[in-house]
N, C-alpha and C. Protein backbone atom coordinates (compact mmCIF):
# COMPACT_ATOMS: atom_id res chain seq x y z
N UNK A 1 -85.23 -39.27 -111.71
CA UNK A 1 -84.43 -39.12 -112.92
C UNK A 1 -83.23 -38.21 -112.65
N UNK A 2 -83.41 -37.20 -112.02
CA UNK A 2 -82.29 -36.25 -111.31
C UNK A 2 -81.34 -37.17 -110.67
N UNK A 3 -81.77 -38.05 -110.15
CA UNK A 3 -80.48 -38.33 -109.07
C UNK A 3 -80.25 -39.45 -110.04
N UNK A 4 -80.28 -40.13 -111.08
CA UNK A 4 -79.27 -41.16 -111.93
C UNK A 4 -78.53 -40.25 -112.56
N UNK A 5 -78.83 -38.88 -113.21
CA UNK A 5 -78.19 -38.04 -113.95
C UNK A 5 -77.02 -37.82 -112.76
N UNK A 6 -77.58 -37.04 -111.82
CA UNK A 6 -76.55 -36.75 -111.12
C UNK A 6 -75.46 -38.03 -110.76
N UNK A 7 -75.69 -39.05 -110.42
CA UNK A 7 -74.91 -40.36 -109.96
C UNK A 7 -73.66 -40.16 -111.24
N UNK A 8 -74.82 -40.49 -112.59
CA UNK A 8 -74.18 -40.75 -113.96
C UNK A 8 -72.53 -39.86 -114.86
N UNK A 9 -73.10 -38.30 -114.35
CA UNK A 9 -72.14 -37.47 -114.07
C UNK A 9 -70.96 -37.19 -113.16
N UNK A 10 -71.85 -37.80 -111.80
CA UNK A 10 -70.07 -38.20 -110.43
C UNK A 10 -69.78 -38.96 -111.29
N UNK A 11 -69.75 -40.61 -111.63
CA UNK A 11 -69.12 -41.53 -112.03
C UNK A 11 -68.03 -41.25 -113.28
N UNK A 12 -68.49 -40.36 -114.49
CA UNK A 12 -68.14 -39.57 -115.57
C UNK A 12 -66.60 -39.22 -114.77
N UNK A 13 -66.81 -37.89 -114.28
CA UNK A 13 -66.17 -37.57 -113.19
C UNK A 13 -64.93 -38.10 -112.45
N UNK A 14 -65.17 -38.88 -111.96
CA UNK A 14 -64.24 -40.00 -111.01
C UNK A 14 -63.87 -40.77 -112.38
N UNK A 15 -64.28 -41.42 -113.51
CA UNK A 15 -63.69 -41.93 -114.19
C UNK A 15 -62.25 -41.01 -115.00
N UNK A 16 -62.90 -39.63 -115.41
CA UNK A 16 -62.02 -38.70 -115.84
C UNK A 16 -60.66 -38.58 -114.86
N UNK A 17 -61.13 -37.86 -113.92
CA UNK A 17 -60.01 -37.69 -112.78
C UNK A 17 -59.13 -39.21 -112.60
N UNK A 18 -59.49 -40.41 -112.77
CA UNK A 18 -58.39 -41.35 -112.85
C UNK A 18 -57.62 -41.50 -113.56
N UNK A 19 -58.28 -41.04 -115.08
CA UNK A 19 -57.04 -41.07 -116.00
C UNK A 19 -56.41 -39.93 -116.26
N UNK A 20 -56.71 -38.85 -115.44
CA UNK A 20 -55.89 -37.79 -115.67
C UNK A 20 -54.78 -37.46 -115.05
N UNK A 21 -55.67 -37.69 -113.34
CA UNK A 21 -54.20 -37.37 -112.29
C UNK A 21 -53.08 -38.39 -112.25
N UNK A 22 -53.04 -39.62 -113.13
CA UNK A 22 -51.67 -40.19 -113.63
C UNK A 22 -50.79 -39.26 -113.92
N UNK A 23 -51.46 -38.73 -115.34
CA UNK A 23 -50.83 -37.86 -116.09
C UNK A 23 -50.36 -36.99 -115.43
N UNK A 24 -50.55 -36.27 -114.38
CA UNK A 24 -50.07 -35.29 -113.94
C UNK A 24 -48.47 -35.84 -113.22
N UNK A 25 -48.24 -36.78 -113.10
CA UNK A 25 -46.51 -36.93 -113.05
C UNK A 25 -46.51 -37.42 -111.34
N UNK A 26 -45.68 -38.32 -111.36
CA UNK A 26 -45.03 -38.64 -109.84
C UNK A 26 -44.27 -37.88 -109.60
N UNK A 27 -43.98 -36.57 -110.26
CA UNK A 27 -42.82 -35.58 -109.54
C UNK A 27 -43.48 -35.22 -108.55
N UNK A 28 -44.61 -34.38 -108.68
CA UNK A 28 -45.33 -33.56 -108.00
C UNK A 28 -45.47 -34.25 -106.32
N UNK A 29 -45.94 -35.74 -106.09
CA UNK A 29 -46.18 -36.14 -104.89
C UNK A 29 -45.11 -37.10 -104.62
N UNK A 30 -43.74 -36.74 -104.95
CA UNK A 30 -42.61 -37.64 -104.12
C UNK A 30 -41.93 -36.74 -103.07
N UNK A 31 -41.75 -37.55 -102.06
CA UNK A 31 -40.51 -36.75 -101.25
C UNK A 31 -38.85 -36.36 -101.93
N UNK A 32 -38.31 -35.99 -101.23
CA UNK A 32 -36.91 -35.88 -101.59
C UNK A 32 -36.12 -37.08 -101.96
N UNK A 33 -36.37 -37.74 -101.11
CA UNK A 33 -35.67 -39.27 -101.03
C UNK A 33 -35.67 -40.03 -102.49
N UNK A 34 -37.51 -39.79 -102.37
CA UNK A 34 -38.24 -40.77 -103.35
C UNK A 34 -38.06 -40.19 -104.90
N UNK A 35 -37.72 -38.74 -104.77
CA UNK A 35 -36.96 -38.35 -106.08
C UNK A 35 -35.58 -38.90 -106.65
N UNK A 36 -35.06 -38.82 -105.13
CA UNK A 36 -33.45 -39.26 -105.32
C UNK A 36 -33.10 -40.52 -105.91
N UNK A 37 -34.09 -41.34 -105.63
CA UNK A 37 -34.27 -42.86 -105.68
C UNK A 37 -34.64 -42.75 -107.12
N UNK A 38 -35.92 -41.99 -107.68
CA UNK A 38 -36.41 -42.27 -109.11
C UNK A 38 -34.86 -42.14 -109.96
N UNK A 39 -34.32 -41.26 -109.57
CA UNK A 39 -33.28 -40.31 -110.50
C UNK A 39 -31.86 -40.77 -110.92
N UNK A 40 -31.84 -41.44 -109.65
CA UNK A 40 -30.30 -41.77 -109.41
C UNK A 40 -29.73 -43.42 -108.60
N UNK A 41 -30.87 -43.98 -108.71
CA UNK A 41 -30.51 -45.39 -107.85
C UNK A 41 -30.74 -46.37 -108.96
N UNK A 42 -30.71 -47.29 -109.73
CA UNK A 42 -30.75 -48.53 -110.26
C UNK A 42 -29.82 -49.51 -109.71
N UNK A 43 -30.08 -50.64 -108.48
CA UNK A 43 -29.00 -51.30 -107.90
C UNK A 43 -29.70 -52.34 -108.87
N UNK A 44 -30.20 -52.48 -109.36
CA UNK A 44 -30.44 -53.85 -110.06
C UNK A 44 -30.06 -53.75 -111.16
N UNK A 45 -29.72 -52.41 -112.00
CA UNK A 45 -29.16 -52.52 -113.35
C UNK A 45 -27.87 -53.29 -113.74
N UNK A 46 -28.11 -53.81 -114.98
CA UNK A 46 -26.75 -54.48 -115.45
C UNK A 46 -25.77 -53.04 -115.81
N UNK A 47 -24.55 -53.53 -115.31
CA UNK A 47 -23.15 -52.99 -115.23
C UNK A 47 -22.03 -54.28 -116.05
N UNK A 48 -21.37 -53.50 -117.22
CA UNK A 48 -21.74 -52.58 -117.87
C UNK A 48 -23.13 -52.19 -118.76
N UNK A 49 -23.42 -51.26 -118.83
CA UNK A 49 -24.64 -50.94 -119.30
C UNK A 49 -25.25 -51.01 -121.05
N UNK A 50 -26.09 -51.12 -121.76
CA UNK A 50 -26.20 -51.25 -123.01
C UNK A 50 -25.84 -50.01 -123.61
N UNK A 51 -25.37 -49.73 -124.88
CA UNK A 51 -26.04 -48.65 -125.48
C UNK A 51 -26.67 -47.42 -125.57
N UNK A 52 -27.65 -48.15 -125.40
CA UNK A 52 -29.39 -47.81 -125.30
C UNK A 52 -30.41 -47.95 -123.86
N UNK A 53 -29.25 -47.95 -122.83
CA UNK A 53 -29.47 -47.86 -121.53
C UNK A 53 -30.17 -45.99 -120.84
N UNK A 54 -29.16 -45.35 -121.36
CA UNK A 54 -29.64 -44.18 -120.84
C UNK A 54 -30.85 -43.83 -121.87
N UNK A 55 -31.42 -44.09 -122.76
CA UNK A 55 -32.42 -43.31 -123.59
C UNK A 55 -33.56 -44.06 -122.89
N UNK A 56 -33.60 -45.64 -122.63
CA UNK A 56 -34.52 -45.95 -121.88
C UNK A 56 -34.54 -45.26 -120.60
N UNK A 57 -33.44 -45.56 -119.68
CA UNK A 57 -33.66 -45.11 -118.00
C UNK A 57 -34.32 -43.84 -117.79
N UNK A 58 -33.64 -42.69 -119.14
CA UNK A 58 -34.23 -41.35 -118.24
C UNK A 58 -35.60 -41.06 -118.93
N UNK A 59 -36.24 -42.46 -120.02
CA UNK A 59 -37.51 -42.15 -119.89
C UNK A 59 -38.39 -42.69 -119.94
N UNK A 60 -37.77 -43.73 -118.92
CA UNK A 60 -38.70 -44.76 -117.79
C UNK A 60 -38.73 -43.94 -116.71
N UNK A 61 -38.21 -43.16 -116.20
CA UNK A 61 -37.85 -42.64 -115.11
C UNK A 61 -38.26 -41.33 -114.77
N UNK A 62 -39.17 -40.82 -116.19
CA UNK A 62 -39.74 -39.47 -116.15
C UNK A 62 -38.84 -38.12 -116.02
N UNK A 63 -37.96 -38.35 -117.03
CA UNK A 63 -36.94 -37.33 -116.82
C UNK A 63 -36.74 -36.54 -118.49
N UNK A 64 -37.38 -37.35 -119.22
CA UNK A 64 -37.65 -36.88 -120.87
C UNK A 64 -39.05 -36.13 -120.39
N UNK A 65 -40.27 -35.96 -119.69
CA UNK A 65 -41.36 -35.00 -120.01
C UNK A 65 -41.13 -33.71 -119.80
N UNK A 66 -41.89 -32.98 -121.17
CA UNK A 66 -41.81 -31.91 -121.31
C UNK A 66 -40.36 -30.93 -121.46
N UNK A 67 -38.96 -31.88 -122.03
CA UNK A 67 -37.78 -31.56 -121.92
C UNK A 67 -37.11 -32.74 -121.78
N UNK A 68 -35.64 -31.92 -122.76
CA UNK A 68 -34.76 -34.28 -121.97
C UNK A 68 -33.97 -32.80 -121.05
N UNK A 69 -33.97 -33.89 -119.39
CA UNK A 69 -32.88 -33.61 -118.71
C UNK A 69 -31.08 -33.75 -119.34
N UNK A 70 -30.69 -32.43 -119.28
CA UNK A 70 -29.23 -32.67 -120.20
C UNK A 70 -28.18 -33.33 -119.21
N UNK A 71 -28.18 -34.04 -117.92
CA UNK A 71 -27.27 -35.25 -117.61
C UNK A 71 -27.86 -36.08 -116.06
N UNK A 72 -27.19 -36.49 -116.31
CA UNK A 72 -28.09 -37.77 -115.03
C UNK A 72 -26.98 -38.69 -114.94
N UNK A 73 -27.03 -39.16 -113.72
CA UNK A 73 -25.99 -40.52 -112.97
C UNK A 73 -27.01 -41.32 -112.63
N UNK A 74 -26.47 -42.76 -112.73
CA UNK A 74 -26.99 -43.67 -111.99
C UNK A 74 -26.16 -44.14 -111.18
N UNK A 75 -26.37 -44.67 -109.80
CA UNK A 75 -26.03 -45.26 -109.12
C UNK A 75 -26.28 -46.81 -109.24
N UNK A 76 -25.07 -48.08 -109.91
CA UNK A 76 -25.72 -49.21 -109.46
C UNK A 76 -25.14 -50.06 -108.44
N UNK A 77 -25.68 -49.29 -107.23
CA UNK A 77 -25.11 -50.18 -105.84
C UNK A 77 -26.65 -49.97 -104.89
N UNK A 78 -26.21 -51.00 -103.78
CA UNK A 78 -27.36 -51.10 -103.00
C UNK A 78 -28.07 -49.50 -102.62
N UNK A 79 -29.05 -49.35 -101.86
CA UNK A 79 -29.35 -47.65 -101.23
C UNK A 79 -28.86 -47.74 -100.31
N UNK A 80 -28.50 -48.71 -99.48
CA UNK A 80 -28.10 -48.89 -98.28
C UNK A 80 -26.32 -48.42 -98.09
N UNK A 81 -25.51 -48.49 -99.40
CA UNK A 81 -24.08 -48.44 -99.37
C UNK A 81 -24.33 -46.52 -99.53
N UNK A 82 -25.42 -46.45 -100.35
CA UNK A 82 -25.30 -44.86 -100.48
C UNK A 82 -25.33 -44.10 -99.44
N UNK A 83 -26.67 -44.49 -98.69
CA UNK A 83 -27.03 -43.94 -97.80
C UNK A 83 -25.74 -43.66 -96.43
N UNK A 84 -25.04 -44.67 -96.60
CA UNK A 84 -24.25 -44.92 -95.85
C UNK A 84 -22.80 -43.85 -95.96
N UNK A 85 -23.02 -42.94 -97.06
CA UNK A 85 -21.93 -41.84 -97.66
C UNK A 85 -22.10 -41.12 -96.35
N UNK A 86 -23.21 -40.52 -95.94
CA UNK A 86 -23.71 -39.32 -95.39
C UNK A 86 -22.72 -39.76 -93.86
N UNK A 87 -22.50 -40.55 -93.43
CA UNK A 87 -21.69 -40.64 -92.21
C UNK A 87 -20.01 -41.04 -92.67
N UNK A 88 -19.53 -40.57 -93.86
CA UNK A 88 -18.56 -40.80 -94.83
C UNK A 88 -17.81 -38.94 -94.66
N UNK A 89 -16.47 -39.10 -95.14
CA UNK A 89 -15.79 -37.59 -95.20
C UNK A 89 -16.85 -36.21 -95.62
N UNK A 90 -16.65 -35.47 -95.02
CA UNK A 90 -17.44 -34.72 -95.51
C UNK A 90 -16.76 -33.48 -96.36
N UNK A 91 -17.73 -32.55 -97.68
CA UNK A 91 -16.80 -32.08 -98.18
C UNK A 91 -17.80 -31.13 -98.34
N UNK A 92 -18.02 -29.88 -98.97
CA UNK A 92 -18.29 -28.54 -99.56
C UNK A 92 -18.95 -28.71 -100.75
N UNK A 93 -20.28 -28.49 -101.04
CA UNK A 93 -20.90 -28.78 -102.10
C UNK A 93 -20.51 -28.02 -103.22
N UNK A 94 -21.20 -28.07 -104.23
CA UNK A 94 -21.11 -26.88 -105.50
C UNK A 94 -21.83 -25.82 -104.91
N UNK A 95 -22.58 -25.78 -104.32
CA UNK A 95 -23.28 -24.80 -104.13
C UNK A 95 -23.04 -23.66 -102.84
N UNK A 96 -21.71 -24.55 -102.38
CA UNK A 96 -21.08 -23.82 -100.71
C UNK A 96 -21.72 -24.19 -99.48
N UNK A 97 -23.00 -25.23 -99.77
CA UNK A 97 -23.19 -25.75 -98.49
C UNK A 97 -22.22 -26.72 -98.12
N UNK A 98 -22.61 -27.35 -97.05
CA UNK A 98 -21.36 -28.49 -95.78
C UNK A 98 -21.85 -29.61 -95.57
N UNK A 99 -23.14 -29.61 -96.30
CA UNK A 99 -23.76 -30.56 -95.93
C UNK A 99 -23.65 -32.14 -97.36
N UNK A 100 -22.35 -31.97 -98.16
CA UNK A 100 -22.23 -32.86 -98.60
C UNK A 100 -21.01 -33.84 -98.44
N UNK A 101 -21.19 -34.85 -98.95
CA UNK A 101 -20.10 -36.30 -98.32
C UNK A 101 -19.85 -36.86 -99.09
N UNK A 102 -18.34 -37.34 -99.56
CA UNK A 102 -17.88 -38.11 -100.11
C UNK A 102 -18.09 -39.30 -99.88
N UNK A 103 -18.00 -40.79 -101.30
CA UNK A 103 -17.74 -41.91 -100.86
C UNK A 103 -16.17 -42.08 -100.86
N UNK A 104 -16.05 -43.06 -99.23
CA UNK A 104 -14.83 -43.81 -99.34
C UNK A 104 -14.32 -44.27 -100.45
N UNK A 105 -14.78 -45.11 -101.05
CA UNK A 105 -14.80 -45.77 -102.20
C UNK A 105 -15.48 -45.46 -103.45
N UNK A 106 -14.89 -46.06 -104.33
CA UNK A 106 -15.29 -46.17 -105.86
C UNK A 106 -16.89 -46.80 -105.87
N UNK A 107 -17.98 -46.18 -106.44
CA UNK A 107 -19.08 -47.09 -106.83
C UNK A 107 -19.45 -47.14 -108.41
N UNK A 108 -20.14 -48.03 -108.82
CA UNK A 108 -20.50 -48.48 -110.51
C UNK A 108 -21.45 -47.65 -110.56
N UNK A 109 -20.92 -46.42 -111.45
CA UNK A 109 -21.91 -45.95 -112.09
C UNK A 109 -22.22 -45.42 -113.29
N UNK A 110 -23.60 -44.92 -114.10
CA UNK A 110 -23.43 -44.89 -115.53
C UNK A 110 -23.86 -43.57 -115.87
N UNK A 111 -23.41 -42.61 -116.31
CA UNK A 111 -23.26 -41.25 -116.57
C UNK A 111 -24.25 -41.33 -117.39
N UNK A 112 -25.38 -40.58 -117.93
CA UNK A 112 -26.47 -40.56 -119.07
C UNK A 112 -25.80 -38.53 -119.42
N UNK A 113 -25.59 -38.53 -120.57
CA UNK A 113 -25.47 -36.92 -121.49
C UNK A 113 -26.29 -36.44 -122.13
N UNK A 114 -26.73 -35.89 -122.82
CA UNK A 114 -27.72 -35.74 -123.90
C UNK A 114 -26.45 -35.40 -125.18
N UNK A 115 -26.61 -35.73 -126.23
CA UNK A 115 -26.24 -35.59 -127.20
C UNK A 115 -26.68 -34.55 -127.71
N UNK A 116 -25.26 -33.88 -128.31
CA UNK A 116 -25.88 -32.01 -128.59
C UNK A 116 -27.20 -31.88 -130.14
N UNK A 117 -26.64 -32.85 -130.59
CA UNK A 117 -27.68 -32.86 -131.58
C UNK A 117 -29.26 -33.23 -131.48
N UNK A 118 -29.57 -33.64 -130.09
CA UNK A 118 -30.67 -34.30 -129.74
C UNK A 118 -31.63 -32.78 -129.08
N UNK A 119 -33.11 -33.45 -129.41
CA UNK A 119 -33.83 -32.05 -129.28
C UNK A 119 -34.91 -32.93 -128.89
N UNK A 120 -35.97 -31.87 -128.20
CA UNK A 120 -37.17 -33.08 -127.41
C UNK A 120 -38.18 -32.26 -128.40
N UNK A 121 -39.09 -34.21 -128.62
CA UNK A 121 -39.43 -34.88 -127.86
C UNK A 121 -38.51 -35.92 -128.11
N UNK A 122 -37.23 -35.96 -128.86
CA UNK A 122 -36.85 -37.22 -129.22
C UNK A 122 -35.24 -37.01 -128.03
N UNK A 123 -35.36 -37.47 -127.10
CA UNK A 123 -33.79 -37.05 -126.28
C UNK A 123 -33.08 -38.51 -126.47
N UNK A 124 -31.84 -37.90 -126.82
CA UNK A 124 -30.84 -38.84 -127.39
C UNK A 124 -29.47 -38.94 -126.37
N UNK A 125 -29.05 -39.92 -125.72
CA UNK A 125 -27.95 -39.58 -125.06
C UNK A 125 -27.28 -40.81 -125.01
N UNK A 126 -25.78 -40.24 -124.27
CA UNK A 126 -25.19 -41.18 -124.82
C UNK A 126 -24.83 -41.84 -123.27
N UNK A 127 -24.33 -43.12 -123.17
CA UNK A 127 -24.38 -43.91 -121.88
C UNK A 127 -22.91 -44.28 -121.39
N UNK A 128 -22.61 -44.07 -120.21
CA UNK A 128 -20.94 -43.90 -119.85
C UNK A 128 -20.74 -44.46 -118.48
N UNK A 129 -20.06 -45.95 -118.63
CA UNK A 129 -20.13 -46.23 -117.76
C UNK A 129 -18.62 -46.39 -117.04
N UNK A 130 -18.52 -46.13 -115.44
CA UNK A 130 -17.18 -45.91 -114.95
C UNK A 130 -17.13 -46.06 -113.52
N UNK A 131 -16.29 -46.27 -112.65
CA UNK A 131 -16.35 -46.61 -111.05
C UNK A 131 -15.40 -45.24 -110.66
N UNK A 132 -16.15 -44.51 -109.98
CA UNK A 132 -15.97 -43.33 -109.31
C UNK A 132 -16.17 -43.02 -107.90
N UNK A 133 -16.06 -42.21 -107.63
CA UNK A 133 -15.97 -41.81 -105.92
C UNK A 133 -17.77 -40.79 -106.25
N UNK A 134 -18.62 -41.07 -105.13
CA UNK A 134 -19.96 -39.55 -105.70
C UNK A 134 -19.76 -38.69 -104.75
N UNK A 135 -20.17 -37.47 -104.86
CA UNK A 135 -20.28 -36.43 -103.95
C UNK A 135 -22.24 -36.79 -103.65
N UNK A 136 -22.66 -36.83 -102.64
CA UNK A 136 -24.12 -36.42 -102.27
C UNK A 136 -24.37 -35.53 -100.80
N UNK A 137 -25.59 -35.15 -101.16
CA UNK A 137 -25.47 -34.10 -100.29
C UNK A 137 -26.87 -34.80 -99.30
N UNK A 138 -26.66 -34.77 -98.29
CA UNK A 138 -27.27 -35.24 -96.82
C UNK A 138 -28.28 -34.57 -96.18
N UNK A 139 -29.04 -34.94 -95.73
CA UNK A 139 -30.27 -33.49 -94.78
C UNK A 139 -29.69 -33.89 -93.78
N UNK A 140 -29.76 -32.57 -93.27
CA UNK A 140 -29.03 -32.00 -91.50
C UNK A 140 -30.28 -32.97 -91.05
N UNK A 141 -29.77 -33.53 -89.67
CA UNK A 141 -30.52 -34.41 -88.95
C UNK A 141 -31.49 -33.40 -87.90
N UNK A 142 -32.73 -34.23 -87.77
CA UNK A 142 -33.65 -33.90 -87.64
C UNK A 142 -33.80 -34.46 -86.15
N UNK A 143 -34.30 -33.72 -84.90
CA UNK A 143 -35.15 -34.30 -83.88
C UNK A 143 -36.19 -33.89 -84.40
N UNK A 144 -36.92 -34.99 -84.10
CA UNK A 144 -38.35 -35.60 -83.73
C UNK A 144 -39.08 -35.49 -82.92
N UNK A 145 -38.81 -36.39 -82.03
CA UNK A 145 -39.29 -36.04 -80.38
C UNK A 145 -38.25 -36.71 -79.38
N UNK A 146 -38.52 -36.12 -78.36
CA UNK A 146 -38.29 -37.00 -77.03
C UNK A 146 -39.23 -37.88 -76.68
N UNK A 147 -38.62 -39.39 -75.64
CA UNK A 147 -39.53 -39.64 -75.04
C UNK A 147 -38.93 -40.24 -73.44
């Protein structure tokens, strides 16, 4: 009888912990990249954008929990054209590092604001779309190994 109780309680258990550690957020176990990507990449979004584009994106995108983020860009071009900045002019971040790069070119993208009147849990913003040059900032390259 002990060991169904006990079984009955793991299972309890493991059922709990599945629906919880959802909840606990994909921030916590993404890389850098895979943040960059949640935050700032939509190559499949329609350009120009709806409306009601940024109130969905930034909270499909987990950027309304626990707070609305007050601005956000999207990028809608391939990752591959982005990625491709980092071997692009290089320029002086906001922050005084060197390690950021201009694009050559103009890319489609859609500015998300928060609207000053907007307060969470309800984040309200407004959606702005325009072809601009981005500043992003690059990780210093890494060896690995030799072989």
């Amino acid at each position: 009888m002990g060991l169904e109780k006990s079984f009955l309680l793991f299972s309890l258990l493991v059922l709990v912990l599945g629906w919880v550690q959802p909840s606990l957020g994909v921030e916590s176990r993404e890389t850098q990249t895979q943040k960059f990507q949640r935050q700032h990449m939509d190559e499949e979004g329609h350009f120009p954008s709806s409306p009601t584009y940024c109130n969905q994106m930034m909270k499909s995108r987990g950027m309304t929990s626990g707070s609305c983020k007050p601005m956000n860009t999207f990028v809608h071009e391939p990752l591959e054209t982005v990625q491709a900045i980092c071997s692009q002019g290089q320029v002086t971040c906001k922050n005084g590092k060197r390690n950021c790069h201009k694009s050559s070119s103009t890319l489609r993208i859609t500015d998300c604001r928060l609207k000053g009147s907007s307060k969470y849990p309800k984040c309200d913003y407004t959606t702005t779309d325009s072809q601009k040059h981005i500043i992003i900032a690059c990780d210093v390259v890494h060896l690995d190994a030799t072989v």
